[in-house]
Protein backbone atom coordinates (compact mmCIF):
# COMPACT_ATOMS: atom_id res chain seq x y z
CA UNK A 1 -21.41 -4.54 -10.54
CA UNK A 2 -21.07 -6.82 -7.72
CA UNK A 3 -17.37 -7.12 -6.70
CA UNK A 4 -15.76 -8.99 -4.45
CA UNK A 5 -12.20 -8.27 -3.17
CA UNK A 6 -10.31 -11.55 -1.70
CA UNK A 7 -6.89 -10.41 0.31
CA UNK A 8 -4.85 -11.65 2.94
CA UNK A 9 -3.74 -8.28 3.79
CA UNK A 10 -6.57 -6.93 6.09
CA UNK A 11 -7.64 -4.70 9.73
CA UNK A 12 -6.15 -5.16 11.84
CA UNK A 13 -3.30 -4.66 9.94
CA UNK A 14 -2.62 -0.89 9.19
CA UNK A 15 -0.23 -0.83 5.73
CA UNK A 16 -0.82 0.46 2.40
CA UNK A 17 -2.50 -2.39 1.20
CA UNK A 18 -5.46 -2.20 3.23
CA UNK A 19 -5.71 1.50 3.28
CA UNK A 20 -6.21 1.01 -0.02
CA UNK A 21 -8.69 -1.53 -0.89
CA UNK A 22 -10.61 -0.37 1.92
CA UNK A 23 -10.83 3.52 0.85
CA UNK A 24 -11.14 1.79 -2.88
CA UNK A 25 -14.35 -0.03 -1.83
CA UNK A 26 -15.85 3.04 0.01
CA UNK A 27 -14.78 5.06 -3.62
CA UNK A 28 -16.62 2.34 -5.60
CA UNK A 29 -19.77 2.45 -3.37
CA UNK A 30 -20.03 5.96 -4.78
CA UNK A 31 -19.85 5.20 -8.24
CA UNK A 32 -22.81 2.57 -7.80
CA UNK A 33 -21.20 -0.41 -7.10
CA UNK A 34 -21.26 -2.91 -4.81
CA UNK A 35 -18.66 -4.20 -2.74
CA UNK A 36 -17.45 -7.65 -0.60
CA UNK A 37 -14.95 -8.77 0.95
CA UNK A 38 -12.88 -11.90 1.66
CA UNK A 39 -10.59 -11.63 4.97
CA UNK A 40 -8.38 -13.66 7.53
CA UNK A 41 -10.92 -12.37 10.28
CA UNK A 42 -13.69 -14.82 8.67
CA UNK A 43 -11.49 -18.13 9.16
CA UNK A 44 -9.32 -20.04 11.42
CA UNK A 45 -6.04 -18.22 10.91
CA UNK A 46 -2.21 -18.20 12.48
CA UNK A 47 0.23 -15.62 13.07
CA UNK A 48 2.75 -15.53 10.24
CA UNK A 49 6.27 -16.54 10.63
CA UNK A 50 8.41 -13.49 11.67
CA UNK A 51 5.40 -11.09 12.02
CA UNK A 52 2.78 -12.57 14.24
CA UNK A 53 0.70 -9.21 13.74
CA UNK A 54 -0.14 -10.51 10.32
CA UNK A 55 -2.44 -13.54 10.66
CA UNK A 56 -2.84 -16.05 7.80
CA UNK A 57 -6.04 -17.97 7.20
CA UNK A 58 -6.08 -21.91 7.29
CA UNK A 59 -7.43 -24.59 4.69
CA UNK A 60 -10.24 -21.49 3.49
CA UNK A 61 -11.53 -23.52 0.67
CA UNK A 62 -15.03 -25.07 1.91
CA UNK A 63 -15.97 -21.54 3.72
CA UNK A 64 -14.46 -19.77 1.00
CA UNK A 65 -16.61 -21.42 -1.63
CA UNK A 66 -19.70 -20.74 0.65
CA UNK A 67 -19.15 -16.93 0.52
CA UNK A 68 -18.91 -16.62 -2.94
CA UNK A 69 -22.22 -18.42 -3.54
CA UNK A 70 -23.80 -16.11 -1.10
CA UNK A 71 -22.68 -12.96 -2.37
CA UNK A 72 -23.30 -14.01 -6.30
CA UNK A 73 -20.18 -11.46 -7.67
CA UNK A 74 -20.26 -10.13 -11.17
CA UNK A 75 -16.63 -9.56 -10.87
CA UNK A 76 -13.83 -10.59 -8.53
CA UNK A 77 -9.99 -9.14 -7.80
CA UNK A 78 -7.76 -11.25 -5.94
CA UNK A 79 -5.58 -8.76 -4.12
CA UNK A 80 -3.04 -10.98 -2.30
CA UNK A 81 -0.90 -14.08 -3.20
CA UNK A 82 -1.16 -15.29 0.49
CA UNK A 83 -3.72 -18.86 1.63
CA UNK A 84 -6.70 -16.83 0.73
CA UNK A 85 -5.63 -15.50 -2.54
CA UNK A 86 -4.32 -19.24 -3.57
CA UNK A 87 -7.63 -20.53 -2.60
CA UNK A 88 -9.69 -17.85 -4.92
CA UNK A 89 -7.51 -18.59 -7.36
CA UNK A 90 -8.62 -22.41 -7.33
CA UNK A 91 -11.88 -21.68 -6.84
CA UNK A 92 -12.15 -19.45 -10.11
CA UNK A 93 -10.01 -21.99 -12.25
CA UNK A 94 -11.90 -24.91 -11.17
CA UNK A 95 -15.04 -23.24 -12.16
CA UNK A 96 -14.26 -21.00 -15.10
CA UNK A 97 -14.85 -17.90 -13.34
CA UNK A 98 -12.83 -14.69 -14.69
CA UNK A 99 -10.84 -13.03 -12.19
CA UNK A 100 -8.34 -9.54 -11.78
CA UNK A 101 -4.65 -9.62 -9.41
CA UNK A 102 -2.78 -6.95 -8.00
CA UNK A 103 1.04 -6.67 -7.31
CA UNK A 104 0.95 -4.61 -4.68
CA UNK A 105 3.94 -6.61 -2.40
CA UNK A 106 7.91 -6.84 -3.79
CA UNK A 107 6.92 -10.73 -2.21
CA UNK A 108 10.13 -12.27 -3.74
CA UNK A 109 12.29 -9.33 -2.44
CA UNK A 110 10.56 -9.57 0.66
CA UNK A 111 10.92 -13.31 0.99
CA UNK A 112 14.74 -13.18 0.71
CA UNK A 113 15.35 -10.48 2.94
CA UNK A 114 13.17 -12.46 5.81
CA UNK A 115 14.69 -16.40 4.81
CA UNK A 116 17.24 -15.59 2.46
CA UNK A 117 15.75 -17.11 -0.56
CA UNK A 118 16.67 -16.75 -4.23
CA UNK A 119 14.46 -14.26 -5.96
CA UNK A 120 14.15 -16.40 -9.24
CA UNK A 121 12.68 -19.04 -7.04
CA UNK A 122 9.84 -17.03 -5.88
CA UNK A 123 9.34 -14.89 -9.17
CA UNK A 124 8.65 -18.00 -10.41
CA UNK A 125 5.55 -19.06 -7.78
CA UNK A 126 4.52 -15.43 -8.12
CA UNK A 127 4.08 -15.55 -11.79
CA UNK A 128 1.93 -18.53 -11.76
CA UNK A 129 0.21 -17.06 -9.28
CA UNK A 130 -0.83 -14.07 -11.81
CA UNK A 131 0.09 -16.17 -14.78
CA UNK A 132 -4.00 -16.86 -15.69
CA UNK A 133 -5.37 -13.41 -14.34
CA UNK A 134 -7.33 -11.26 -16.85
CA UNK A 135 -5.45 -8.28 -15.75
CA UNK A 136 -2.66 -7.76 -13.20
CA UNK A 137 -2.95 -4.43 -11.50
CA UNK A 138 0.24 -2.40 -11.23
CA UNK A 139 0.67 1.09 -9.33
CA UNK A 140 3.34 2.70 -11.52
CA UNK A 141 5.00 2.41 -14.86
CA UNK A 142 8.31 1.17 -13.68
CA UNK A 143 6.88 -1.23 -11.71
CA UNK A 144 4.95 -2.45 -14.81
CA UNK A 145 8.04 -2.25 -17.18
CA UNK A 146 10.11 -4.44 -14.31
CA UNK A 147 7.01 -6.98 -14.21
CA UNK A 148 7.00 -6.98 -17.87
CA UNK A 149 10.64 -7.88 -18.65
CA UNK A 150 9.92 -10.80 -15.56
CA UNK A 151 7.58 -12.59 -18.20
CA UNK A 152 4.22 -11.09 -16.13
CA UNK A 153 1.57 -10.51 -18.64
CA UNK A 154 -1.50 -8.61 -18.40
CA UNK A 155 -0.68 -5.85 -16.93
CA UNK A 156 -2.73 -3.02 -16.21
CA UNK A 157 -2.75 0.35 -14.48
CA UNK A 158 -3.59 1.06 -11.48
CA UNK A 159 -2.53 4.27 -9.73
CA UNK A 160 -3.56 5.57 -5.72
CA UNK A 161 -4.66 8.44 -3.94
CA UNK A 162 -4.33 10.13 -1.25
CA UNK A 163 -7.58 11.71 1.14
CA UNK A 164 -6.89 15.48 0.31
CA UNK A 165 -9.35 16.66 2.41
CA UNK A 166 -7.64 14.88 5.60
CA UNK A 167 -4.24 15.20 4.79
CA UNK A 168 -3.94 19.22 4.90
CA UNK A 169 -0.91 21.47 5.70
CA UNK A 170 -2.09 22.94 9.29
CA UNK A 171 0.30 23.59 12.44
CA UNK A 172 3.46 22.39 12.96
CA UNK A 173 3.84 22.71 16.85
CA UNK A 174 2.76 19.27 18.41
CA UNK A 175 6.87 18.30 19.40
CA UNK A 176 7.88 21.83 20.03
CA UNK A 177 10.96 19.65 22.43
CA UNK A 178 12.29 18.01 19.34
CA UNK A 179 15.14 20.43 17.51
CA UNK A 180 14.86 21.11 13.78
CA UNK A 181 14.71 20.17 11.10
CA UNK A 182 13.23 17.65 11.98
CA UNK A 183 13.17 14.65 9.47
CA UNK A 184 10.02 12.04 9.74
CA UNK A 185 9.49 8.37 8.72
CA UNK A 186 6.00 6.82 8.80
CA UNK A 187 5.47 3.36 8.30
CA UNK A 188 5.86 -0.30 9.31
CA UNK A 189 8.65 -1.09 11.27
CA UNK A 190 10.19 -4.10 9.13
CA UNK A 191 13.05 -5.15 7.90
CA UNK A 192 12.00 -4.77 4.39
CA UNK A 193 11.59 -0.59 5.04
CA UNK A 194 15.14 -0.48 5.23
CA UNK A 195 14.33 2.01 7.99
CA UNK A 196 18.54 1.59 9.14
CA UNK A 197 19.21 3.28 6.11
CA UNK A 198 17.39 6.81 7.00
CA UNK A 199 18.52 6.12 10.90
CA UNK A 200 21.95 5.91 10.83
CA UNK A 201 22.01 8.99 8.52
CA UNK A 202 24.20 12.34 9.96
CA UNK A 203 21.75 14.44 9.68
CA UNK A 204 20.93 17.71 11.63
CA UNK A 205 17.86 18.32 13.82
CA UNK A 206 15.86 15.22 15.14
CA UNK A 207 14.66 11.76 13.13
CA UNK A 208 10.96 11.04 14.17
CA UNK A 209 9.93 7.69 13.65
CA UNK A 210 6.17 7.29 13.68
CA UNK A 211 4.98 3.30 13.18
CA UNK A 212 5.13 -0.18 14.52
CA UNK A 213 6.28 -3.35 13.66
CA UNK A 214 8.30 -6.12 14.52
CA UNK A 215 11.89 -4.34 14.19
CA UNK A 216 10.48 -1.38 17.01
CA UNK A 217 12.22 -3.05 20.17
CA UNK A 218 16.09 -3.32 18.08
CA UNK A 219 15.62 0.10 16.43
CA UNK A 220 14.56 1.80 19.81
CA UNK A 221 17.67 -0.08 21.45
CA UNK A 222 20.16 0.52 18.23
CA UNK A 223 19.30 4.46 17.68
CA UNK A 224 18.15 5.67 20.91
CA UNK A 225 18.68 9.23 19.82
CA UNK A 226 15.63 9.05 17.62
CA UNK A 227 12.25 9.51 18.75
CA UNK A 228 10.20 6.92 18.43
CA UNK A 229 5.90 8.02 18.30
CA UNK A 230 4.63 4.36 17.92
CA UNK A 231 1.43 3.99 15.78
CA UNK A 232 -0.67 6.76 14.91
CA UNK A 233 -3.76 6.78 12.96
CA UNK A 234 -6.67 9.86 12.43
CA UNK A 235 -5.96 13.52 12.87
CA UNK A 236 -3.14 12.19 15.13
CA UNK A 237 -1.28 11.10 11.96
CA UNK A 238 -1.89 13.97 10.42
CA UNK A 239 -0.64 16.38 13.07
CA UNK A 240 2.37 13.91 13.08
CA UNK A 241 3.09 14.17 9.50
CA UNK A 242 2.78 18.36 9.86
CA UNK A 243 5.14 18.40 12.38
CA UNK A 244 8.30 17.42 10.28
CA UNK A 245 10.14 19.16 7.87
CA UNK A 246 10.97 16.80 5.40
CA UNK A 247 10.05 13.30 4.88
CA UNK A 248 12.13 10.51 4.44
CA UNK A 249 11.24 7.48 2.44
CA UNK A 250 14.50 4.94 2.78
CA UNK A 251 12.25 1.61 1.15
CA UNK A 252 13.53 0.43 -1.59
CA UNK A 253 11.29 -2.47 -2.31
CA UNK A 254 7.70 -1.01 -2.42
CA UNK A 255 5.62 -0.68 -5.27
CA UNK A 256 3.99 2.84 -4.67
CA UNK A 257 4.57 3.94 -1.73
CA UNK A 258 1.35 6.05 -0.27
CA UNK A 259 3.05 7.79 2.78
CA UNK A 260 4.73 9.59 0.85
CA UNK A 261 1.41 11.37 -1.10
CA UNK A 262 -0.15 11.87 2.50
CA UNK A 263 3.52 14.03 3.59
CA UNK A 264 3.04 16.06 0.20
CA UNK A 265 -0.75 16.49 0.60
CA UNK A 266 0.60 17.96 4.36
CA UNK A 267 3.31 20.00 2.87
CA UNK A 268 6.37 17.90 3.58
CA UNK A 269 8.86 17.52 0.66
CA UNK A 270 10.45 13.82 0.42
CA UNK A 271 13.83 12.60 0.41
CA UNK A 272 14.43 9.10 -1.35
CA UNK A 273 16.48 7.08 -3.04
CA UNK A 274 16.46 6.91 -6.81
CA UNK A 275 14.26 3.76 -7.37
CA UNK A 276 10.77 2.71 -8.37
CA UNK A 277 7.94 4.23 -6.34
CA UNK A 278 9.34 7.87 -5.66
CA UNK A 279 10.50 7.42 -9.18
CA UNK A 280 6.92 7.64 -10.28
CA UNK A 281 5.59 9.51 -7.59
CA UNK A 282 7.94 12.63 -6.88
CA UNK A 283 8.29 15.42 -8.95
CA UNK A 284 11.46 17.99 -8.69
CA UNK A 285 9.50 20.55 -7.04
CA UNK A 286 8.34 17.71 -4.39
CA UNK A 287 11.14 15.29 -3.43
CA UNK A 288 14.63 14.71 -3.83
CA UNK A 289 15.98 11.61 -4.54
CA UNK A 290 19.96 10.50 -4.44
CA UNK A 291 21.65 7.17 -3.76
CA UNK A 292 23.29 9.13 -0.92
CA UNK A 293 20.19 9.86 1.22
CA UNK A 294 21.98 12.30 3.37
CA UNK A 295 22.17 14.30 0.28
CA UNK A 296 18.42 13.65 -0.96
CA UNK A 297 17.72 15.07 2.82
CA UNK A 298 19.23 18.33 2.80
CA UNK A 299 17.86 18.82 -0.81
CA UNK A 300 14.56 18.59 0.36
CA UNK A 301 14.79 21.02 3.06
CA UNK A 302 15.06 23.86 0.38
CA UNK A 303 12.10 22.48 -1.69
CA UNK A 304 8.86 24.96 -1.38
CA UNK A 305 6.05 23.20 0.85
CA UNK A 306 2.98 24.34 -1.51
CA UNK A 307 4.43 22.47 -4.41
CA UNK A 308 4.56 19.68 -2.25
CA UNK A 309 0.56 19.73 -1.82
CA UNK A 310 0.16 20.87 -5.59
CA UNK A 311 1.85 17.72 -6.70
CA UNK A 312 -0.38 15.79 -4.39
CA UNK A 313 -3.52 17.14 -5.55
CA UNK A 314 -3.08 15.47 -8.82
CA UNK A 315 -3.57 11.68 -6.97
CA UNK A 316 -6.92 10.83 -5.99
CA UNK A 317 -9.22 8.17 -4.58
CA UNK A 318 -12.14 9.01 -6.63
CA UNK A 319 -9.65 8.18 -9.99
CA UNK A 320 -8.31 5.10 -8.72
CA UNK A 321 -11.03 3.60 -7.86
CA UNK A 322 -12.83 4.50 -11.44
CA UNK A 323 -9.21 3.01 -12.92
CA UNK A 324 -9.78 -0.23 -10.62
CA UNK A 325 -13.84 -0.93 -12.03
CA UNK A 326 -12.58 -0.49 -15.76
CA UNK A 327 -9.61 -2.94 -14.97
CA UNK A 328 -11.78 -5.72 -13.48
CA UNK A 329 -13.05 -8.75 -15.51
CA UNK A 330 -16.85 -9.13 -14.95
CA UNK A 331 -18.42 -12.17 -16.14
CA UNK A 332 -20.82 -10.93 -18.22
CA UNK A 333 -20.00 -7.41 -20.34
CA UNK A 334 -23.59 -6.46 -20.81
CA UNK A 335 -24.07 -4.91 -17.54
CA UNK A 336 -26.48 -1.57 -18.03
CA UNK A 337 -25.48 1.01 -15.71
CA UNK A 338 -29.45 1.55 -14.92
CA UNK A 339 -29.57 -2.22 -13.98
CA UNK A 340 -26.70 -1.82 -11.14
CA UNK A 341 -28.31 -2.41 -7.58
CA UNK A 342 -28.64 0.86 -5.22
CA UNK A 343 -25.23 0.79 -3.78
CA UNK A 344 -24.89 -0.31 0.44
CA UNK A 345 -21.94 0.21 2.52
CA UNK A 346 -18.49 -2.36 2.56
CA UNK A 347 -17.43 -4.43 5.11
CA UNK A 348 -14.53 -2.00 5.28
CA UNK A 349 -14.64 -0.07 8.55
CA UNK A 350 -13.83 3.37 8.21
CA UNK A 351 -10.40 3.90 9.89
C-alpha cells in the first residue's frame, strides 16, 4: 500500500509522537509498503501559544490538496487533531476518501492544564474530530476502555515499541559526581509531565532530569539541587538512561508512555503512579507504581534490572507497525501483496 501519514506533531520536535510515526514508517518500509508524509515543515506555520518550539501550519488546504494528488495514497492515517489534521479531515469528507486517527495526546487534559478549560468542552471537539474515522488507534486497553465510555467509537489497537537493539543495559559510569541512587526523568519539560511531582520528592541520592521544554528555566530556578542534562538524543540518551538507578515516570496524562520501555530495555526499573500508561505497560517485576511516588521510588530500587529488559523485549517496532497496516482503511481491499510497489525510503530522517 501507499500510505500517507498527516500530523502536526513532527522534527523538529523530539516527543513520543514523532518517534513513533517516524520509526513506524521506517518499520512499514520493511514490510513492503510505502510511506508519505504530511508536516508543518511543508507550509507557512507559527509557533504555538505557550510552546513556540511546536510550530502549527497555516490555512494548509490548497497545498494540502496538491500533495495528496501527487502522492496517489491507497490509504491515509491522520495522526494529529492540530490545523493539518483538521484540514485532512476535510479533504477526505469532502471527497469520500476513507481515512484512520490516532489518540495519541490527553488534548482535553492538556488544554485545561495550559488555559484552564473544561474538559467536556474539548472532549466534545475531539470526538468529532474522530467521530467519522474508520478506526481510531489507541495504545493501551485502558486508554481504549476510557475513550469508549467518552462515546469514541472505532477503536482499535495499537501498541509501541521500543529499538531493543539501541536501548541495551551497558555501563553505568558517565556521572560518577552525582551520589546514588540516582533517580532519572526523561522527557519534555511541560507542564502537562507533572515533572514537580517527581522533583519535590524526599528522596535519597540525586534526581537527573534529562529533556527540554518550556518549564526548563522555572524548574532549574525552583529545584536547583537537581541536575539538569538538557536534551539528549543517540547513544548519548542511552548512556543517560544507563546511568540511573531507577526511573521515574510522574505523567499522569499520557497515553503510553515510551520512555519508560527505552529505561526497561536499559535495565532501569520504573516508579509511577497508579494510572493509565504504566498501568498497561509495567509489570511487577518491572515498575512500581503507588499514589505516593516516594513510595513507588524506593520500591523500585529493589526490583531486579534483567526483568526490567525481559519485560521490554516483549514490545517491538516490527509488531506495531504490522498492528498499524492491518488497522488502516485502504480504499480499495483487493490489494495483492505481489502488486505492492518495491518499497523506497520515508521522508522520516533517521534520528
Amino acid at each position: 500500500m501507499r500510505i500517507l501519514i498527516v500530523t502536526d506533531a513532527w522534527y523538529p520536535q523530539v516527543n513520543g509522537v514523532v518517534r513513533t510515526l517516524d520509526t513506524v514508517a521506517h518499520e512499514l518500509a520493511e514490510l513492503g509498503h510505502v510511506v508519505g508524509f504530511v508536516t508543518p515543515d511543508q507550509f507557512r506555520t507559527l509557533p504555538m501559544p505557550t510552546y513556540p518550539e511546536i510550530r502549527l501550519a497555516i490555512a494548509p488546504g490548497r497545498r494540502l490538496a496538491r500533495t495528496f494528488a501527487a502522492f496517489a495514497p491507497d490509504a491515509i492515517h491522520i495522526a494529529t487533531e492540530g490545523p493539518l489534521g483538521w484540514a485532512a479531515r476535510r479533504l477526505c469528507l469532502r471527497r469520500g476518501l476513507p481515512f484512520t486517527t490516532a489518540y495519541h495526546t490527553r488534548f482535553p487534559e492538556y488544554v485545561k492544564a495550559r488555559f484552564g478549560i473544561p474538559l467536556a468542552l474539548t472532549f466534545r471537539i475531539v470526538r468529532r474530530f474522530h467521530a467519522p474515522s474508520r478506526g481510531l488507534m489507541v495504545a493501551t486497553r485502558s486508554l481504549h476502555e476510557e475513550l469508549s465510555g467518552r462515546g469514541f467509537g472505532n477503536l482499535r489497537a495499537w501498541s509501541r515499541g521500543v529499538d531493543l537493539e539501541r536501548f541495551t543495559p551497558g555501563p553505568r559510569d558517565l556521572l560518577p559526581h552525582l551520589p546514588r541512587p540516582i533517580f532519572t526523568y526523561v522527557g519534555r519539560l511541560a507542564v502537562e509531565k507533572n515533572i514537580d511531582a517527581f522533583l519535590k520528592l524526599d528522596l535519597p541520592g540525586s534526581k537527573l532530569v534529562v529533556g527540554d521544554g518550556p518549564e526548563m528555566a522555572r524548574l532549574k530556578v525552583q529545584y536547583p539541587d537537581a541536575h539538569f542534562a538538557g536534551a539528549r538524543h543517540g547513544d548519548d540518551l542511552v548512556a543517560h538512561f544507563r546511568a540511573g538507578d531507577v526511573f521515574v515516570f510522574p505523567s499522569r496524562t499520557d497515553t503510553f508512555g515510551l520512555v519508560m520501555l527505552e529505561a526497561m530495555a536499559c535495565g532501569l526499573p520504573v516508579a509511577a503512579y497508579p494510572v493509565a500508561g504504566p498501568l498497561d505497560v509495567l509489570s511487577p517485576e518491572s515498575g512500581a507504581m503507588d499514589e505516593d511516588l516516594a513510595v513507588a521510588c524506593r520500591r523500585a530500587l529493589l526490583l531486579d534490572p534483567a526483568a526490567c529488559r525481559r519485560h521490554a523485549l516483549g514490545f517491538t517496532w516490527s509488531a506495531t507497525a504490522a498492528q498499524f497496516a492491518y488497522n488502516v482503511a485502504p480504499f480499495r481491499q483487493d490489494w495483492p501483496r505481489a502488486a505492492l510497489p518495491a518499497p523506497i525510503p520515508t521522508r522520516a530522517p533517521r534520528r
